[in-house]
Protein backbone atom coordinates (compact mmCIF):
# COMPACT_ATOMS: atom_id res chain seq x y z
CA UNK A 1 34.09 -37.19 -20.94
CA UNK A 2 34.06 -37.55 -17.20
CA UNK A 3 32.41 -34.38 -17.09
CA UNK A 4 29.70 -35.22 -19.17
CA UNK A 5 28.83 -38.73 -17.61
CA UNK A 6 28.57 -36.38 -14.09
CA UNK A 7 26.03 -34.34 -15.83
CA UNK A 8 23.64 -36.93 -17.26
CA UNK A 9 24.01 -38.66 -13.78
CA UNK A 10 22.84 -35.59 -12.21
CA UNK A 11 19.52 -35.21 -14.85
CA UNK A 12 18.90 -38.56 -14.14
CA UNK A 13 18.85 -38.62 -10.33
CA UNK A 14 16.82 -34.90 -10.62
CA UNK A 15 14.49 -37.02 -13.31
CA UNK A 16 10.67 -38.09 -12.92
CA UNK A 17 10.58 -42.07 -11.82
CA UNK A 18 7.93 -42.82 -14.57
CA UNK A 19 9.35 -40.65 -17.79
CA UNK A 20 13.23 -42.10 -16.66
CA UNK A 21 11.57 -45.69 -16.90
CA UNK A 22 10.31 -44.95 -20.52
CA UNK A 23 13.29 -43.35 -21.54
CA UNK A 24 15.76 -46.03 -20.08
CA UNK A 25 13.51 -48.76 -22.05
CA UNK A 26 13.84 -46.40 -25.04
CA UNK A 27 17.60 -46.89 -24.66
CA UNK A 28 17.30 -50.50 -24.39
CA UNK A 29 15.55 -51.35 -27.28
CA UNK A 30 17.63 -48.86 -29.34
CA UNK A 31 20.96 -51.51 -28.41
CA UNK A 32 19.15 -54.50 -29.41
CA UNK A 33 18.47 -52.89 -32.62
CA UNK A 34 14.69 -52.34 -32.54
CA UNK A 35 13.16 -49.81 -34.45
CA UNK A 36 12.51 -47.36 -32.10
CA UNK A 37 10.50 -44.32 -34.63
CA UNK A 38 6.76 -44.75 -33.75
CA UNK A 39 7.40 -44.62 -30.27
CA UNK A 40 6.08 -41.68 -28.78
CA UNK A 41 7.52 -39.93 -25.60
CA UNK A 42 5.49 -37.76 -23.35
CA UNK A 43 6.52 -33.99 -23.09
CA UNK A 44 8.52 -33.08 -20.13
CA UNK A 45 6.37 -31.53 -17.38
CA UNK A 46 7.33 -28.10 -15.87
CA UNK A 47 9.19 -28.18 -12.69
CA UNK A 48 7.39 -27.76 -9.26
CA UNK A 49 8.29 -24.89 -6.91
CA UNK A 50 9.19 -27.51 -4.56
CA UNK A 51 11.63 -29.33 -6.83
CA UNK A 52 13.30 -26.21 -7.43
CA UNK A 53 15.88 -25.39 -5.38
CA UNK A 54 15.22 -21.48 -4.10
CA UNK A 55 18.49 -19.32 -3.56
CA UNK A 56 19.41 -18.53 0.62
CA UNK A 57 18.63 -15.44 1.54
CA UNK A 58 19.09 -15.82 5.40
CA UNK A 59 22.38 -16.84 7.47
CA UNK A 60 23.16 -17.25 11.02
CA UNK A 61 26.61 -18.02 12.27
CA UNK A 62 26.52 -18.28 16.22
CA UNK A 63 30.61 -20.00 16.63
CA UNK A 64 34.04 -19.64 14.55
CA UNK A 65 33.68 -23.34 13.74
CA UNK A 66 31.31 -22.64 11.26
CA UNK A 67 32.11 -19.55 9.87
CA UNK A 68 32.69 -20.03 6.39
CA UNK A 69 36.19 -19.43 5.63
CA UNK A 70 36.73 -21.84 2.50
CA UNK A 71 33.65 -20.98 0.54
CA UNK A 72 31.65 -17.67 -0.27
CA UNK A 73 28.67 -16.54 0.76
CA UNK A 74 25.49 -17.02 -0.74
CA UNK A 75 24.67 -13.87 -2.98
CA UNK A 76 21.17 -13.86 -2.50
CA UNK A 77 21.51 -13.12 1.08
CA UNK A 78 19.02 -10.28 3.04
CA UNK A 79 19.67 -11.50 6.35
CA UNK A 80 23.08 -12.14 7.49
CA UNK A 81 24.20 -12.78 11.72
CA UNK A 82 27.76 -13.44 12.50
CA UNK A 83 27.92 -13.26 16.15
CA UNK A 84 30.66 -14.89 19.19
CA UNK A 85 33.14 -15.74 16.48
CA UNK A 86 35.69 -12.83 18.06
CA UNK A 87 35.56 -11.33 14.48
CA UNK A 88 37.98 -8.17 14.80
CA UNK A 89 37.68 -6.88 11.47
CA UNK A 90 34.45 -7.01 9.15
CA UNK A 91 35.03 -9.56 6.43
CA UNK A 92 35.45 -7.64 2.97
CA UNK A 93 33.12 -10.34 1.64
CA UNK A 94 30.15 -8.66 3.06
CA UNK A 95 30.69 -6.06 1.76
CA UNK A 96 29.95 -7.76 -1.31
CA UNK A 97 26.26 -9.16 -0.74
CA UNK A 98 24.44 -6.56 -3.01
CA UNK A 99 20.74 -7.85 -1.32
CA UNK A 100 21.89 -7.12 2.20
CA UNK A 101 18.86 -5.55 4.13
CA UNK A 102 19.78 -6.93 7.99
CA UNK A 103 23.16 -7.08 9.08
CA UNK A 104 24.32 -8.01 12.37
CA UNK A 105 27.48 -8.14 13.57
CA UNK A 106 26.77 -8.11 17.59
CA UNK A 107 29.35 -10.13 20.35
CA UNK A 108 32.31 -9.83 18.47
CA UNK A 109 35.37 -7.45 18.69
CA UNK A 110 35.40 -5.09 16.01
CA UNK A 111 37.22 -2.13 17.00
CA UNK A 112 36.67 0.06 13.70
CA UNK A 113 34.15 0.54 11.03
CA UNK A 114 35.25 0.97 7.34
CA UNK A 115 33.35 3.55 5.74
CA UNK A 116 34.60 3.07 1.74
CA UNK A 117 33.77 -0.62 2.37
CA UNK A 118 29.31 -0.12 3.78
CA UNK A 119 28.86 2.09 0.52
CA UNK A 120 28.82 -0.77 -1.02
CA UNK A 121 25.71 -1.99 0.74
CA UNK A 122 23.23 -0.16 -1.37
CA UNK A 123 20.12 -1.31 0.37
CA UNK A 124 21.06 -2.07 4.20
CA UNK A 125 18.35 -1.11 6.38
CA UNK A 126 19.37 -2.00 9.81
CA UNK A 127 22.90 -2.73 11.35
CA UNK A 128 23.25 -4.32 14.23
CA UNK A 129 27.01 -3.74 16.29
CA UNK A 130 26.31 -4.16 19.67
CA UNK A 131 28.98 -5.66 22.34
CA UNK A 132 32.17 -4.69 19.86
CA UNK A 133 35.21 -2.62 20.55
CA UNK A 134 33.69 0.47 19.16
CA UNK A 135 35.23 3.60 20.15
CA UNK A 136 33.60 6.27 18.16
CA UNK A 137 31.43 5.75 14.59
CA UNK A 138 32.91 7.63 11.48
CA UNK A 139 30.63 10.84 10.73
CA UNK A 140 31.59 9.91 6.87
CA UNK A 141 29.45 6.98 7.73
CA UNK A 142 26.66 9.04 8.54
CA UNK A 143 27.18 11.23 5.15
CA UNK A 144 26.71 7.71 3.24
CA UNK A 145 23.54 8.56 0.74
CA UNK A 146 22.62 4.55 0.95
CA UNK A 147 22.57 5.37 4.91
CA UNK A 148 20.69 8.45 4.63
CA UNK A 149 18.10 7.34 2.36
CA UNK A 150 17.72 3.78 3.14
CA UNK A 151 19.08 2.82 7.18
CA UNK A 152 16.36 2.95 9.75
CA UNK A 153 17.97 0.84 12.50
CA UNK A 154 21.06 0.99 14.54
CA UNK A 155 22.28 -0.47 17.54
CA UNK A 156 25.94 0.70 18.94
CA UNK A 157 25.24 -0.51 22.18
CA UNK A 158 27.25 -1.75 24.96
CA UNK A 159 30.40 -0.31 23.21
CA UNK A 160 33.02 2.55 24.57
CA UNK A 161 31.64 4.79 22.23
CA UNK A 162 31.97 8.45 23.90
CA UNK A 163 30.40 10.65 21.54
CA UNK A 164 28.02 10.86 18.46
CA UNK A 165 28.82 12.19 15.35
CA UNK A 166 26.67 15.55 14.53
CA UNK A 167 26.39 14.04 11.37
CA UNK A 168 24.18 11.12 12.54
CA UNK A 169 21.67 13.73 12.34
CA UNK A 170 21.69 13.33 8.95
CA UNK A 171 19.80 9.88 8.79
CA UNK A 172 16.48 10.96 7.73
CA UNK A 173 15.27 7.49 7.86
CA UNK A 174 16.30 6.11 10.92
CA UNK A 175 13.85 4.89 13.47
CA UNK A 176 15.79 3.16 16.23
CA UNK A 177 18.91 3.87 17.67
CA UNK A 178 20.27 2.10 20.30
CA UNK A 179 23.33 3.39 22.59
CA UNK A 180 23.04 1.85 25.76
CA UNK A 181 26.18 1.00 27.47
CA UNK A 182 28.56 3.82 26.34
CA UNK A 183 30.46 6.22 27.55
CA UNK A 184 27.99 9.14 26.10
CA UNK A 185 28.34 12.63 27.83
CA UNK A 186 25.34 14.47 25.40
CA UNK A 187 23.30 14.22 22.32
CA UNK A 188 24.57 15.25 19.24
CA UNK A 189 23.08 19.15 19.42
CA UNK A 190 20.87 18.86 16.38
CA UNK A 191 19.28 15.24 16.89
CA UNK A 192 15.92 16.95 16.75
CA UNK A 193 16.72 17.12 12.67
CA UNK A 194 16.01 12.89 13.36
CA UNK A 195 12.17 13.17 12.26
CA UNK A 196 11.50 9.92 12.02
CA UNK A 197 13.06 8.73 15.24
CA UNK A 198 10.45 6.42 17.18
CA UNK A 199 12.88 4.64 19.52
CA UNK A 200 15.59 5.61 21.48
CA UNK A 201 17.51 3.75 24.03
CA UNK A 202 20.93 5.30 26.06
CA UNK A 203 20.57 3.57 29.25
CA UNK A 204 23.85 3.61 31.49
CA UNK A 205 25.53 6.11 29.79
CA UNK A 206 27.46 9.33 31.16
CA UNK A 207 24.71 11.91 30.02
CA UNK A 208 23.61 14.94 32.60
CA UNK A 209 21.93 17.57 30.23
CA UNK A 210 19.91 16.91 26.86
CA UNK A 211 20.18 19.77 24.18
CA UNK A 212 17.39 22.18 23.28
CA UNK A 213 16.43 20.35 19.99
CA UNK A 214 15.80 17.01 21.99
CA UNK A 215 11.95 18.46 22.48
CA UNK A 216 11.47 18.16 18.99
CA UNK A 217 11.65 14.50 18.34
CA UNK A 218 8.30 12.42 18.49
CA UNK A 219 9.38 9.63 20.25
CA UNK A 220 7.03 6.61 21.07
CA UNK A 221 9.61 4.91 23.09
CA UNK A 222 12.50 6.86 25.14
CA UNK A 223 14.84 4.98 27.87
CA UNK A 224 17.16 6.92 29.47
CA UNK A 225 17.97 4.45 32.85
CA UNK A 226 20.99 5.25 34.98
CA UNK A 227 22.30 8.74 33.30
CA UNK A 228 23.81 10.79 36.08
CA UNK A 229 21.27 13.88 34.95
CA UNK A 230 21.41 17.05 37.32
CA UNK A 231 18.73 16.54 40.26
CA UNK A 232 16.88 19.38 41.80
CA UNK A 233 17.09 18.15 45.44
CA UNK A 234 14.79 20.38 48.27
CA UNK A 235 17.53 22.44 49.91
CA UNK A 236 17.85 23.60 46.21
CA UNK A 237 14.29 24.57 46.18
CA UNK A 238 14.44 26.31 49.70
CA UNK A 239 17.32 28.44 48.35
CA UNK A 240 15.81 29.49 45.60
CA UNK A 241 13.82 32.85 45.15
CA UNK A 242 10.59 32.46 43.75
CA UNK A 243 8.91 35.07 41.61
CA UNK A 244 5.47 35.76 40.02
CA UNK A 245 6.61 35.42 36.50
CA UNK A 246 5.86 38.86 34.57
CA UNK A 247 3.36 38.91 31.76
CA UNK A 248 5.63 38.54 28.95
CA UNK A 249 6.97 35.81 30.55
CA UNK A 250 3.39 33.86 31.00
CA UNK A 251 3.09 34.69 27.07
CA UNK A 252 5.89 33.45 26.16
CA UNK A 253 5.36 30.28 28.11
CA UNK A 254 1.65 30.23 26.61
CA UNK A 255 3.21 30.73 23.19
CA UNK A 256 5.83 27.83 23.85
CA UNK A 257 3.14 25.16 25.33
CA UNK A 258 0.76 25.67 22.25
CA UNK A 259 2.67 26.15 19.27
């Protein structure tokens, strides 16, 4: 009974002033025993858009005092930041938002990265895990088909990650990565398979030599700051015998420079 008095209170706070004030007057004429049959009530009107309440699909959680612990999160979600709240493992209810398209997970101190746990994430398209504990990412990540076909960001940086996965390679979608901050020696020695690649960050980072297939990416954006890379100094170049290239050699360069 309690139950349904909370509902009817609910429909009539939700109600429209005017049709409440006809149907309350209804009601009191019924009690005093009037005959209420040629009394004609209006037809409910539809419901606005702005009286209806529209599902949450963003989220931003900036400090562990508001982190939901006691209730869920909304299911509708796309967007989803939990950030500073010294997170160490990912909450398994993530893992549950079937809409996820953005997740970031940045300034906390997640050490590991469950693999069985983001196929579950059928849609993410960027993932965000910058300033973690991060000491390597799981190539069986990388081998995910909802990361191959669907992630096209990913930021690792300022982690102690010391070397990529040759199965990253295997993102055919992805169009940022960010690395900065590592403890990278190389490149993974096929990351020219990364077609799509536009940006690409690894600033401050241990890397001297880039691999062959680095020429074949199309980057629009490349930043490379503070890598100890071999430098050519001028003794070098005094102490070096130069040579007219031969002819095969020009043709081969030719060859290379205009393919």
């Amino acid at each position: 009974m309690c139950c349904i008095f909370m509902f009817h209170c609910l429909f009539y706070v939700q109600a429209d002033p005017l049709q409440l004030k006809n149907f309350l007057t209804l009601i009191r004429k019924a009690s005093l025993g009037q005959n209420i049959d040629k009394i004609n009530l209006s037809t409910l009107a539809p419901a606005s858009n702005k009286n209806v309440d529209k599902p949450k699909t963003k989220m931003t959680v900036t400090s562990r005092k508001d982190y939901p612990l006691t209730k869920s999160f909304p299911s509708q979600l796309e967007y989803l930041q939990v950030s500073q709240c010294r997170m160490k493992k990912i909450d398994s209810r993530i893992f549950q938002l079937k809409k996820l398209l953005h997740l970031d997970l940045s300034e906390n101190v997640i050490e590991e990265l469950p693999s069985s746990s983001f196929s579950q994430l059928n849609i993410l398209q960027e993932l965000k895990l910058c300033a973690n504990k991060l000491q390597s990412l799981p190539s069986s990540l990388c081998l995910l088909p909802n990361w191959k076909q669907c992630l096209s960001l990913l930021d690792l940086s300022n982690n102690s990650i010391t070397l990529l996965p040759v199965q990253l390679c295997e993102l055919d979608n992805l169009v940022t990565l960010k690395v900065d901050q590592n403890k990278l020696e190389t490149f993974p020695p096929t990351i020219g398979k990364l077609r799509k690649l536009k940006y690409l960050s690894a600033s401050q980072n241990q890397i001297d030599v880039l691999p062959c297939s680095f020429m074949q990416l199309r980057l629009e954006h490349l930043d490379l700051f503070n890598n100890p890379f071999a430098d050519v100094t001028k003794s070098d170049l005094e102490e070096t015998e130069w040579q007219v290239p031969s002819l095969v050699e020009c043709c081969a360069r030719m060859i290379r420079k205009n393919r």
